[in-house]
PDB file of N, CA and C in Angstrom:
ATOM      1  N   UNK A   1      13.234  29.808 -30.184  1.00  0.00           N
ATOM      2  CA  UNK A   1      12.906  28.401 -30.031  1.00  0.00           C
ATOM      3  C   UNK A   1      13.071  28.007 -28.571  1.00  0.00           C
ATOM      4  N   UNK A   2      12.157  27.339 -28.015  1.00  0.00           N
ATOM      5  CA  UNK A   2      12.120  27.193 -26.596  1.00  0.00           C
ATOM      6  C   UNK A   2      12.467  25.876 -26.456  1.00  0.00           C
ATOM      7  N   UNK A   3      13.857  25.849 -25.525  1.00  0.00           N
ATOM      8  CA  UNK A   3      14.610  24.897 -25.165  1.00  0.00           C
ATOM      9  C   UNK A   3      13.725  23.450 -24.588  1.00  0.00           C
ATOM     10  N   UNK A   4      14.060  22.190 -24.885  1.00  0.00           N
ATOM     11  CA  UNK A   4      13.157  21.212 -24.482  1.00  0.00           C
ATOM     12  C   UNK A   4      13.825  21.104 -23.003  1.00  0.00           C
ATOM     13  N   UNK A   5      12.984  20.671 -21.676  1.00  0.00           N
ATOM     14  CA  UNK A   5      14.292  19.821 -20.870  1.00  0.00           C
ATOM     15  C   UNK A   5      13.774  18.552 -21.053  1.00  0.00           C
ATOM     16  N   UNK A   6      15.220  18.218 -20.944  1.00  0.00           N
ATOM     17  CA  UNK A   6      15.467  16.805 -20.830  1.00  0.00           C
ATOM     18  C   UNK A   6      15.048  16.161 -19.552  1.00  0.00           C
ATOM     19  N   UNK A   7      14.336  14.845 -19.582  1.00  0.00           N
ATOM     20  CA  UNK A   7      13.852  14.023 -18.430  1.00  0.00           C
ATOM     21  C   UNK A   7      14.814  12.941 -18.261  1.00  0.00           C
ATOM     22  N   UNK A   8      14.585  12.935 -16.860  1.00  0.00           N
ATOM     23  CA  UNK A   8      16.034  11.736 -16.490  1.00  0.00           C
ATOM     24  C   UNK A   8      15.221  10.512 -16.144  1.00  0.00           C
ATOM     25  N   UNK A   9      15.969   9.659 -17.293  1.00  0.00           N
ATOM     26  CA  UNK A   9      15.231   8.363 -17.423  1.00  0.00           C
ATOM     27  C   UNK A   9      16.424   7.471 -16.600  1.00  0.00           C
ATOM     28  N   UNK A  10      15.242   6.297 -15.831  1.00  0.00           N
ATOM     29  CA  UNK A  10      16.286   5.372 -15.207  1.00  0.00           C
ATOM     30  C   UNK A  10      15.600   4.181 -15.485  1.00  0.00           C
ATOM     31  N   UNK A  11      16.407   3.262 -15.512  1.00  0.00           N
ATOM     32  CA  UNK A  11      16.003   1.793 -16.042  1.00  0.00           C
ATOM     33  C   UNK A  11      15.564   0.742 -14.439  1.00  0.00           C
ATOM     34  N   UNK A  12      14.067   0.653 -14.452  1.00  0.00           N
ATOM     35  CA  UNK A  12      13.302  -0.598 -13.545  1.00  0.00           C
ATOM     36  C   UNK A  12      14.280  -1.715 -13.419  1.00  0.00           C
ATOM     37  N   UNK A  13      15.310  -1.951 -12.349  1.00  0.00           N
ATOM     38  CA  UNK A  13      15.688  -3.515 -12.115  1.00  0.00           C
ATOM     39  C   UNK A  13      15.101  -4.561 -12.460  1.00  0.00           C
ATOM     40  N   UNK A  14      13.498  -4.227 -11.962  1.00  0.00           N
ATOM     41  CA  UNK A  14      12.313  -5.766 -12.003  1.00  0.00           C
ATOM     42  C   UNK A  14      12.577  -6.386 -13.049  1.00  0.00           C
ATOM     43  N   UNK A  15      11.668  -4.883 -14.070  1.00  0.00           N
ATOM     44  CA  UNK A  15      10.960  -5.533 -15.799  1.00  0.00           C
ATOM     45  C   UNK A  15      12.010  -5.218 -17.005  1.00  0.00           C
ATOM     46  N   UNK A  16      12.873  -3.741 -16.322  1.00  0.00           N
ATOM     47  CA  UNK A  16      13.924  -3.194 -17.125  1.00  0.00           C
ATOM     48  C   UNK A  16      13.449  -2.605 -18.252  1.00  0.00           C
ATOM     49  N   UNK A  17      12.416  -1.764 -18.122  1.00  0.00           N
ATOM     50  CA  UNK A  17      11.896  -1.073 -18.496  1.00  0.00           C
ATOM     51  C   UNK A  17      12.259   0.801 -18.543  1.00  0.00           C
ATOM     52  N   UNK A  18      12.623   1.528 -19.527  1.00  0.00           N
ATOM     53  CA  UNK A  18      13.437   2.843 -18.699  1.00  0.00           C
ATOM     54  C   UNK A  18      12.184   3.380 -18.854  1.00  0.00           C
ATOM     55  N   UNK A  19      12.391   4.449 -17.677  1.00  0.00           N
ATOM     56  CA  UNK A  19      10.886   4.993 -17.029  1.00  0.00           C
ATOM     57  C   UNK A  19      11.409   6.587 -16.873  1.00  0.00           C
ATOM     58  N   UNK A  20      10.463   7.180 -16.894  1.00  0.00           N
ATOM     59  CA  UNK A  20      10.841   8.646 -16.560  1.00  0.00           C
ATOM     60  C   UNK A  20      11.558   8.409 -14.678  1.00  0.00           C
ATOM     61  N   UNK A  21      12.482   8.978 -14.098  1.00  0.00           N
ATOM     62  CA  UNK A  21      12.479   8.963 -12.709  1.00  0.00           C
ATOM     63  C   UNK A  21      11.797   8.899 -11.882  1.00  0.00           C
ATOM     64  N   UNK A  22      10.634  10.104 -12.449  1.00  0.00           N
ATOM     65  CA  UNK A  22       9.627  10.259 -11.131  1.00  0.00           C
ATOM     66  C   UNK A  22       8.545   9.432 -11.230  1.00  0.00           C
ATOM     67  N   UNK A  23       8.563   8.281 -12.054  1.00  0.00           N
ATOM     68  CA  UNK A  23       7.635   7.524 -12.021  1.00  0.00           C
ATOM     69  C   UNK A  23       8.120   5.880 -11.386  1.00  0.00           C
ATOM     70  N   UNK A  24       9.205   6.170 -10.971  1.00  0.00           N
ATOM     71  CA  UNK A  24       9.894   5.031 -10.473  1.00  0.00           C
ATOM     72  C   UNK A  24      10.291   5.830  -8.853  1.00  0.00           C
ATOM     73  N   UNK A  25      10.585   4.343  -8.344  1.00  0.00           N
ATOM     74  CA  UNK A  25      10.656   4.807  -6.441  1.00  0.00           C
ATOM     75  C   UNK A  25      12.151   3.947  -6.318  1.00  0.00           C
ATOM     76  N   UNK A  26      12.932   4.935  -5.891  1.00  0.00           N
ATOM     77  CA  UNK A  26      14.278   4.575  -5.408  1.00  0.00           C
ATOM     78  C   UNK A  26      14.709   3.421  -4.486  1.00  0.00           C
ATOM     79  N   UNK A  27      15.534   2.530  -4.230  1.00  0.00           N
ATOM     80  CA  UNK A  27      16.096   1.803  -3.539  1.00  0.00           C
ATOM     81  C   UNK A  27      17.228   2.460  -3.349  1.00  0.00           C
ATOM     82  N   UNK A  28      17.414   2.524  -1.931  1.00  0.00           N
ATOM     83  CA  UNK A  28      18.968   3.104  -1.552  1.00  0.00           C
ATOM     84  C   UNK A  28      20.129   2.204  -0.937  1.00  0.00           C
ATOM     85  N   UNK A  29      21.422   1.986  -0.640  1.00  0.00           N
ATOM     86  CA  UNK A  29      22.008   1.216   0.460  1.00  0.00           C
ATOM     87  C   UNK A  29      23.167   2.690   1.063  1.00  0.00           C
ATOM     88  N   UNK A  30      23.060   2.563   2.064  1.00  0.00           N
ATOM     89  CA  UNK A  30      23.876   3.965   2.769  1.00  0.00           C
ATOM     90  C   UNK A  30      24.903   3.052   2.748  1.00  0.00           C
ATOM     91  N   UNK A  31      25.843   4.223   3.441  1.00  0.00           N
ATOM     92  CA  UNK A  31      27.142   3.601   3.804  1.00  0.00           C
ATOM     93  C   UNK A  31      27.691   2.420   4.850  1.00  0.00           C
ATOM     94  N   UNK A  32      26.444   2.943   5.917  1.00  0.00           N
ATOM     95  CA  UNK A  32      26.385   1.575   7.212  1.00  0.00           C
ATOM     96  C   UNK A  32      25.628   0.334   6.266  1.00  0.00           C
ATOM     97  N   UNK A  33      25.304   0.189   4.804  1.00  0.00           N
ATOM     98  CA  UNK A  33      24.784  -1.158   4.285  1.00  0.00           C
ATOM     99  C   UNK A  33      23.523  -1.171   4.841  1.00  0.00           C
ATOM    100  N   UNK A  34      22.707  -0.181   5.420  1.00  0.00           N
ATOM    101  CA  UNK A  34      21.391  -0.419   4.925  1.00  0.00           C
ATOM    102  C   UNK A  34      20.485  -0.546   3.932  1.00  0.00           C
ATOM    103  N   UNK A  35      19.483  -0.804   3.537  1.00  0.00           N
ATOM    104  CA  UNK A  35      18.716  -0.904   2.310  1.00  0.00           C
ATOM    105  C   UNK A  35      17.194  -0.968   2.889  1.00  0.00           C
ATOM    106  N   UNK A  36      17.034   0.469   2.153  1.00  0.00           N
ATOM    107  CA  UNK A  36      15.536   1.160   2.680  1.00  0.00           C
ATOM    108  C   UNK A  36      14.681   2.221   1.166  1.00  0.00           C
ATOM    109  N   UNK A  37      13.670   1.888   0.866  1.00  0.00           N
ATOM    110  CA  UNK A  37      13.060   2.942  -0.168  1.00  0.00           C
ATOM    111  C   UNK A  37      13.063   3.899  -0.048  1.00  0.00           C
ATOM    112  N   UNK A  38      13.587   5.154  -0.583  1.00  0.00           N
ATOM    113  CA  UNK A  38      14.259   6.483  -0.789  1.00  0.00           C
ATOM    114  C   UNK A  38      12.573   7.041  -1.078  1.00  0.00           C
ATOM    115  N   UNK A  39      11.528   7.957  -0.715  1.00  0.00           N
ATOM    116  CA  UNK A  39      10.798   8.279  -1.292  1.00  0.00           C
ATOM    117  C   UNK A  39      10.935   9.281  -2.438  1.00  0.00           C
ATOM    118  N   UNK A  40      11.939  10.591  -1.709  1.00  0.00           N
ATOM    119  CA  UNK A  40      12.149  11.474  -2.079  1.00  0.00           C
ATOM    120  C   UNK A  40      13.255  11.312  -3.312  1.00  0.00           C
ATOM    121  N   UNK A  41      13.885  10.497  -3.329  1.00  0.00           N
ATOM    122  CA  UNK A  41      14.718  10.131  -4.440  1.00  0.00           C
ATOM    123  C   UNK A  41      16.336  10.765  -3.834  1.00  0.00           C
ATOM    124  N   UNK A  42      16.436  11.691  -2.607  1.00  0.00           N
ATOM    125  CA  UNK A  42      17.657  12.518  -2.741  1.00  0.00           C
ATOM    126  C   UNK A  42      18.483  11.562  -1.721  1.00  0.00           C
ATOM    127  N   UNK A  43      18.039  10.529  -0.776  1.00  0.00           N
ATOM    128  CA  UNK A  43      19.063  10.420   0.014  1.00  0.00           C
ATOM    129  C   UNK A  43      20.132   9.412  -0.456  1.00  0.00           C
ATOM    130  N   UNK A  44      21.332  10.145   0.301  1.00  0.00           N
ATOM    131  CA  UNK A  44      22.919   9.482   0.322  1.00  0.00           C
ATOM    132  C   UNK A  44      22.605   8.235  -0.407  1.00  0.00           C
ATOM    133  N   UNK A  45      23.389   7.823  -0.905  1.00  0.00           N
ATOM    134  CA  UNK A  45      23.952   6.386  -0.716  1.00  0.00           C
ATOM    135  C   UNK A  45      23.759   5.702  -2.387  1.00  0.00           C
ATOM    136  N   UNK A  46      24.193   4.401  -2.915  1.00  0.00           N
ATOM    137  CA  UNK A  46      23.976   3.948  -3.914  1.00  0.00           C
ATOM    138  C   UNK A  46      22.327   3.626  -4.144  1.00  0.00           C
ATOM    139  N   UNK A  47      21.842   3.856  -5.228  1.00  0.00           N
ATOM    140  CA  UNK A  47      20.465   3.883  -5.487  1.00  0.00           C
ATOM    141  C   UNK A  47      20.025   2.809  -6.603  1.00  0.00           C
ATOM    142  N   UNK A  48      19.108   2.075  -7.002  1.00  0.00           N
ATOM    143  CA  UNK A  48      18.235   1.269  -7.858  1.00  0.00           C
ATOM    144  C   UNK A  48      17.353   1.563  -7.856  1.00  0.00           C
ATOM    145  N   UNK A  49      16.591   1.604  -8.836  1.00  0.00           N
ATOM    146  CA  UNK A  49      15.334   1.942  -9.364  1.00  0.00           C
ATOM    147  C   UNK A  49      14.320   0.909  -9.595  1.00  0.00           C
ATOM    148  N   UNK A  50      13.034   0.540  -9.008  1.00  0.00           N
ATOM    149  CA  UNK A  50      11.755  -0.161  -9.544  1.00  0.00           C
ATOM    150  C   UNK A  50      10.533   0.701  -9.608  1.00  0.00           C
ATOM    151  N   UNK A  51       9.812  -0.116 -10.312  1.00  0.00           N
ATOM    152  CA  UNK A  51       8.508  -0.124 -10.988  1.00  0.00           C
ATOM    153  C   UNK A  51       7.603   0.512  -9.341  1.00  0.00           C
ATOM    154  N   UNK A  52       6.474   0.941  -9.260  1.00  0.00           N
ATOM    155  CA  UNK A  52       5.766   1.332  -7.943  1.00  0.00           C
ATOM    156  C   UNK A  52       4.746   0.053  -7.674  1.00  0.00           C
ATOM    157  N   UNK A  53       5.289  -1.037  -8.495  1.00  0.00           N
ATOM    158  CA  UNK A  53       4.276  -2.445  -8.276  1.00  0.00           C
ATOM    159  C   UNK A  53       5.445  -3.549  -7.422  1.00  0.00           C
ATOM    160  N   UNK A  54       4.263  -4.162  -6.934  1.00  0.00           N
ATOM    161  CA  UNK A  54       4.847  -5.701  -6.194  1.00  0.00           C
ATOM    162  C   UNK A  54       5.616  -6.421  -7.441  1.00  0.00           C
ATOM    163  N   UNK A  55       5.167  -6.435  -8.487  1.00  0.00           N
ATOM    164  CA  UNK A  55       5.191  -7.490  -9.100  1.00  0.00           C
ATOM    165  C   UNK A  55       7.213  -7.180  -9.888  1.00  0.00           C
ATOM    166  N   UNK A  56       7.460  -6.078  -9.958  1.00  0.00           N
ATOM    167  CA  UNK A  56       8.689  -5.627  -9.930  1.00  0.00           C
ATOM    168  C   UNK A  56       9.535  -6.343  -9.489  1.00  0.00           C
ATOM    169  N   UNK A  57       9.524  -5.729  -8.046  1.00  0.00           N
ATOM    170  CA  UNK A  57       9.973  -5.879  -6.750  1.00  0.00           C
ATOM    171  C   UNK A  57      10.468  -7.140  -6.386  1.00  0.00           C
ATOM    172  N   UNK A  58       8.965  -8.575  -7.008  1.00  0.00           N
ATOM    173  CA  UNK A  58       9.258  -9.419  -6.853  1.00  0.00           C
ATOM    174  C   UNK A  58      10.231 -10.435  -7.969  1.00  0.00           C
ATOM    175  N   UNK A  59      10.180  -9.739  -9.228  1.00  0.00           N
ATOM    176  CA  UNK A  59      11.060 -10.338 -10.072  1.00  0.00           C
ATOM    177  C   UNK A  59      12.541  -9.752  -9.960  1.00  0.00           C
ATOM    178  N   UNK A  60      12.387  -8.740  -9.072  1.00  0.00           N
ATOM    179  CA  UNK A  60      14.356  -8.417  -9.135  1.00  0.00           C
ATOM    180  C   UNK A  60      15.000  -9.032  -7.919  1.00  0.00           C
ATOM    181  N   UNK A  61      13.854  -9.844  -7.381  1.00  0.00           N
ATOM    182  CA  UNK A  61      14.025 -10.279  -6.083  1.00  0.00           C
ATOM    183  C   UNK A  61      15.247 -11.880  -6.485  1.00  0.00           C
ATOM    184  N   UNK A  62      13.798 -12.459  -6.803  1.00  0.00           N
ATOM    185  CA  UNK A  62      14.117 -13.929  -7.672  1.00  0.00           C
ATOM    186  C   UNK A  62      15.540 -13.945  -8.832  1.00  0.00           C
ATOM    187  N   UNK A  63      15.749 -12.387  -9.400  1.00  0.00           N
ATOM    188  CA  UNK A  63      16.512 -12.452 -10.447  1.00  0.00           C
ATOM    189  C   UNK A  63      17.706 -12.120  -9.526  1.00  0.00           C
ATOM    190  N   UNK A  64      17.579 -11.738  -8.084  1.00  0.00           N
ATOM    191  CA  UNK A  64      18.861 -11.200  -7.763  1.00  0.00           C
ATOM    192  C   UNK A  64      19.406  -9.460  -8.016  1.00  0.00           C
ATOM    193  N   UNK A  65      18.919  -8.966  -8.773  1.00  0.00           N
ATOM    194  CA  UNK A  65      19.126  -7.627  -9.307  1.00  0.00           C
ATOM    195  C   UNK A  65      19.816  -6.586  -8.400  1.00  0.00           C
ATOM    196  N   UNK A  66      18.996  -6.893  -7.042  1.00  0.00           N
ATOM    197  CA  UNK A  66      19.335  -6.108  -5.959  1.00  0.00           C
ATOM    198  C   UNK A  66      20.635  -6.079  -5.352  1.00  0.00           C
ATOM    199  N   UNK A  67      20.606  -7.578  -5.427  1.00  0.00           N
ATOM    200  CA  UNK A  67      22.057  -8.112  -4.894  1.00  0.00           C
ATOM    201  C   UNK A  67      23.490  -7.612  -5.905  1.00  0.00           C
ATOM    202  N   UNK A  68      22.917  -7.673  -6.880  1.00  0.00           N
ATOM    203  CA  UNK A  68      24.426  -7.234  -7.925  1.00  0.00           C
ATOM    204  C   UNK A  68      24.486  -5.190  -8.114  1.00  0.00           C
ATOM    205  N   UNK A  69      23.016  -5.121  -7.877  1.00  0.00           N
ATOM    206  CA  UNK A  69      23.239  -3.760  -8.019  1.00  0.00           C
ATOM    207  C   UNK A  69      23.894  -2.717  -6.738  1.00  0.00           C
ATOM    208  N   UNK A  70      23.872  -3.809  -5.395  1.00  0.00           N
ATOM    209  CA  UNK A  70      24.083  -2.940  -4.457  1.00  0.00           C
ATOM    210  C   UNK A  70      25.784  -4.200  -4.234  1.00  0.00           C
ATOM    211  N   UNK A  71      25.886  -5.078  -4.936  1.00  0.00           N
ATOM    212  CA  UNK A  71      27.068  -5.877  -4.990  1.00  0.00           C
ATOM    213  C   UNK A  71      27.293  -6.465  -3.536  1.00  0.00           C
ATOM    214  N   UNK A  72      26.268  -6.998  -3.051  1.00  0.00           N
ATOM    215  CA  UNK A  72      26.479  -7.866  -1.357  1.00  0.00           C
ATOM    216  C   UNK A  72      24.846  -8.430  -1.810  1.00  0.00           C
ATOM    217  N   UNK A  73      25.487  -9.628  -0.685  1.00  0.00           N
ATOM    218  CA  UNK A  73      24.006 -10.526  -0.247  1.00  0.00           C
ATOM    219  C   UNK A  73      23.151  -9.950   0.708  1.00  0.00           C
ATOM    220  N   UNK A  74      21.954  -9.514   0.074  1.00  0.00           N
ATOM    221  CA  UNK A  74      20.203  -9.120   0.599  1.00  0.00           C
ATOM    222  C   UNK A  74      19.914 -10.187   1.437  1.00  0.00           C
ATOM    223  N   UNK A  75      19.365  -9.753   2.949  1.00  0.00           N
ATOM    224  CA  UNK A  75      18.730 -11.129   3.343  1.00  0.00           C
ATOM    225  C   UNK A  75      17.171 -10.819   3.738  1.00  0.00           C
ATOM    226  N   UNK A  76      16.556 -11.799   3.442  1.00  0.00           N
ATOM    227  CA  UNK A  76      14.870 -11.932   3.144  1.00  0.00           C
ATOM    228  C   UNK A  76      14.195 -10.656   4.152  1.00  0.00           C
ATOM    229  N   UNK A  77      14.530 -10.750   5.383  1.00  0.00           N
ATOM    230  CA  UNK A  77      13.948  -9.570   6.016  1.00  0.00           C
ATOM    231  C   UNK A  77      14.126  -8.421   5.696  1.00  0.00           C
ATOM    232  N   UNK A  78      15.618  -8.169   4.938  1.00  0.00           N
ATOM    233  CA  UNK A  78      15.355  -6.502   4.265  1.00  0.00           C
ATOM    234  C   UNK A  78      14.212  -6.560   2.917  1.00  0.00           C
ATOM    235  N   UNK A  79      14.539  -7.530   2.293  1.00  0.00           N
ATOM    236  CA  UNK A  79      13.434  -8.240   0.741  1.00  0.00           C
ATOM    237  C   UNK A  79      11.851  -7.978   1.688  1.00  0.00           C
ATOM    238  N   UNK A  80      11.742  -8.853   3.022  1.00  0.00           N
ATOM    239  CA  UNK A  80      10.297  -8.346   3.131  1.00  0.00           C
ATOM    240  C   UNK A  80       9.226  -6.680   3.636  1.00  0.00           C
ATOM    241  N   UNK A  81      10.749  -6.052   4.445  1.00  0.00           N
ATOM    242  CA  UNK A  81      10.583  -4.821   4.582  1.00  0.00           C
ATOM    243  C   UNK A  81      10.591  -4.237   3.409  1.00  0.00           C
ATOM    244  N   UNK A  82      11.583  -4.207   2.219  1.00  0.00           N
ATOM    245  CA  UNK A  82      11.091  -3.445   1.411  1.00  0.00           C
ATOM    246  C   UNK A  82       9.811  -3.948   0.390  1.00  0.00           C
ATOM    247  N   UNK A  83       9.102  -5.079   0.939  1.00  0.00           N
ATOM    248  CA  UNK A  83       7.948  -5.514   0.066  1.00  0.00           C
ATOM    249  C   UNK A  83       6.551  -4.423   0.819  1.00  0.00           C
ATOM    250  N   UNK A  84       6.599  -4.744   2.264  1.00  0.00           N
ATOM    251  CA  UNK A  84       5.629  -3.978   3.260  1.00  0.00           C
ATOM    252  C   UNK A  84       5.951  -2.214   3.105  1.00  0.00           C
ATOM    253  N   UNK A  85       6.819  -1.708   2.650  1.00  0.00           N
ATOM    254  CA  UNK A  85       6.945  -0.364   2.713  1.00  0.00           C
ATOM    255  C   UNK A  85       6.344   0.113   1.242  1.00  0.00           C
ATOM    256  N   UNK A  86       6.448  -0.823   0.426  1.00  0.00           N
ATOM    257  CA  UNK A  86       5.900  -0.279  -0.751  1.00  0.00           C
ATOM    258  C   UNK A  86       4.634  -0.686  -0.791  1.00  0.00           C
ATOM    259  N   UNK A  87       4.328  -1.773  -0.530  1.00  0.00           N
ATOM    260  CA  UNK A  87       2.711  -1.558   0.297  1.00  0.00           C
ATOM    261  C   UNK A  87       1.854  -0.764   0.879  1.00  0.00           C
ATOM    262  N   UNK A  88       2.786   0.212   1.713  1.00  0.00           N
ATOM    263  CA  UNK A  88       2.011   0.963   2.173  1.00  0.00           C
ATOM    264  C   UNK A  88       1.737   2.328   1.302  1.00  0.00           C
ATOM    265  N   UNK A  89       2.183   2.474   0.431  1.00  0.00           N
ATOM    266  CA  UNK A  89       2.309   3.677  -0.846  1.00  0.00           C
ATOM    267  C   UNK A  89       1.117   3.332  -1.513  1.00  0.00           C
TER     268      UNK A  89
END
């Protein structure tokens, strides 16, 4: 009997939706408190998960999600960099 693998599901901040991983794009915050989209999924630091749409992005924005998941206050210019970086995907 041939072993299944298991897929690592992570739950969308936006819609909260659990998604296979690789169909979701990482949010990271390193240790210096940056907050930048992880493409690759591997780098350092605490990670959140959204949807590969604006429309995500923009409801975990409004809901705050980001802010409790990385536990500090987001300010709009990191919110609009990470709106323009997933734009460009």
């Amino acid at each position: 009997m041939a072993k299944i693998k298991k897929v690592p599901m992570r739950k969308c901040i936006g819609c909260g939706t659990n998604k296979p991983k690789k169909d979701l794009i990482r949010i990271v915050k390193n240790k210096e408190g940056e907050i930048f989209l992880d493409k690759t999924g591997k780098k350092n630091g605490r990670g959140a998960y959204i949807c590969f749409n604006e429309e995500c992005l923009e409801k975990a924005i409004k809901s705050k999600a980001l802010n409790r998941a990385f536990e500090m206050e987001i300010r709009d210019e990191t919110y609009n960099e990470l709106i323009n970086s997933l734009k460009q995907d």
